[in-house]
Protein backbone atom coordinates (compact mmCIF):
# COMPACT_ATOMS: atom_id res chain seq x y z
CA UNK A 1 2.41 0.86 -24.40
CA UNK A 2 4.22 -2.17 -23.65
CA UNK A 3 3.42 -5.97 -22.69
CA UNK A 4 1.63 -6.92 -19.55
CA UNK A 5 3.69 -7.06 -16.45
CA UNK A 6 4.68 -10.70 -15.73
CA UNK A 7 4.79 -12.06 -11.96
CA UNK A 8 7.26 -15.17 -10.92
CA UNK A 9 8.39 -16.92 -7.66
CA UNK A 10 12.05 -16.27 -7.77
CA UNK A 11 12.52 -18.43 -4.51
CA UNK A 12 12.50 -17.57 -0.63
CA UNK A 13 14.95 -16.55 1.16
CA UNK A 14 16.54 -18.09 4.87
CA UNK A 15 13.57 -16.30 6.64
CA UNK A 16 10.88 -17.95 4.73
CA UNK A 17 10.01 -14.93 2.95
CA UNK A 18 9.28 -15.04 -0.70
CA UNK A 19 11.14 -13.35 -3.66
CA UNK A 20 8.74 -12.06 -5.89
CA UNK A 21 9.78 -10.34 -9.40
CA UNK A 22 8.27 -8.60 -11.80
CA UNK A 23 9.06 -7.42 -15.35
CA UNK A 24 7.35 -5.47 -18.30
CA UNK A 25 8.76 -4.83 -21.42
CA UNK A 26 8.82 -2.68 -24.63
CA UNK A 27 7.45 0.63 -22.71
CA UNK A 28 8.48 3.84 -24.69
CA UNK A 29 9.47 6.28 -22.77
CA UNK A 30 10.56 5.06 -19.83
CA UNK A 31 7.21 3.87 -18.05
CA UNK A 32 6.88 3.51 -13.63
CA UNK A 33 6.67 -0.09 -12.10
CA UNK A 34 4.88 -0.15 -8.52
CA UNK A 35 4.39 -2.74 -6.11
CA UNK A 36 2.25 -2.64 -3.51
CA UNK A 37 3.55 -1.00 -0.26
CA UNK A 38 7.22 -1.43 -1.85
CA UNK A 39 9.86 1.17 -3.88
CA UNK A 40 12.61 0.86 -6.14
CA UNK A 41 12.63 0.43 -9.44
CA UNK A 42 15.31 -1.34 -12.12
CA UNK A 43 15.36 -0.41 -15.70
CA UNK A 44 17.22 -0.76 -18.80
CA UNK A 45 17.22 -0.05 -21.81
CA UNK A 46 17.36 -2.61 -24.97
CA UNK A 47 16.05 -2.40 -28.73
CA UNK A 48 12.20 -2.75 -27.81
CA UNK A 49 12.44 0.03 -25.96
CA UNK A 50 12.65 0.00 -22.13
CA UNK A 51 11.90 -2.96 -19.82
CA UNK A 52 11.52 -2.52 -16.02
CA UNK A 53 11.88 -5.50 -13.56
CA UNK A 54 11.88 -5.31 -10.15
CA UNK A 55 12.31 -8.23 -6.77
CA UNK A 56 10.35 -7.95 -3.82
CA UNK A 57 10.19 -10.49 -0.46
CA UNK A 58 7.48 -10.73 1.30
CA UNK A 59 7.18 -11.98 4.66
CA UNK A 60 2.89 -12.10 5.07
CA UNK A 61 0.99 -15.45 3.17
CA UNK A 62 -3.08 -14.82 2.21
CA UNK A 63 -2.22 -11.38 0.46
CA UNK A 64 -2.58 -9.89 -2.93
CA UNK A 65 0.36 -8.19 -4.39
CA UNK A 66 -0.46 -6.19 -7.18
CA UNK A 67 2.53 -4.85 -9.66
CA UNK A 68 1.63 -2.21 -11.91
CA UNK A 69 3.48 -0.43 -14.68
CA UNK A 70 2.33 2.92 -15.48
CA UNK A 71 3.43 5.65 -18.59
CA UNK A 72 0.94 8.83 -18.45
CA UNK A 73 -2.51 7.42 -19.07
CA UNK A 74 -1.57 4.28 -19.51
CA UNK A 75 -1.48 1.68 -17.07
CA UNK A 76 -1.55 -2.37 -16.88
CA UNK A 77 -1.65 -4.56 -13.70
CA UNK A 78 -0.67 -8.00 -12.82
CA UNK A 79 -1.80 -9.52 -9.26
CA UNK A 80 -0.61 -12.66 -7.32
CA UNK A 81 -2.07 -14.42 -4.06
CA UNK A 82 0.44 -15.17 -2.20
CA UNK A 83 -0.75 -18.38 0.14
């Protein structure tokens, strides 16, 4: 199992909305990142093992947006409240 996923403001973009990312690292195998309502996934691979991070916008304020990282029964979960 790796380390809990991490959520950051990576900025907004000219439509106000705002970039979200999220990353998790030192899964082995390969583990599934989710976000709320959202797809796409982007991995790579590095000595820890495999790291997933992944950039989402979102346009609606007074919402939680979960991101959770999942490998078989495993599974950890970061939320943010976006305001």
């Amino acid at each position: 199992v790796g380390r809990p996923p991490v959520i950051t403001v990576d900025g907004f973009d000219d439509s106000g909305g705002l970039h979200l990312q999220c990353e998790s690292e030192g899964w082995y195998p390969e583990p599934d990142l989710q976000w709320l309502n959202s797809e796409g996934v982007k991995t790579h691979r590095n000595t820890d093992g495999f790291s997933v991070k992944h950039t989402i916008t979102v346009h609606h304020r007074d919402d939680k947006i979960h991101c959770r990282v999942k490998l078989r029964h495993h599974m950890l979960e970061t939320q943010i409240i976006t305001t």
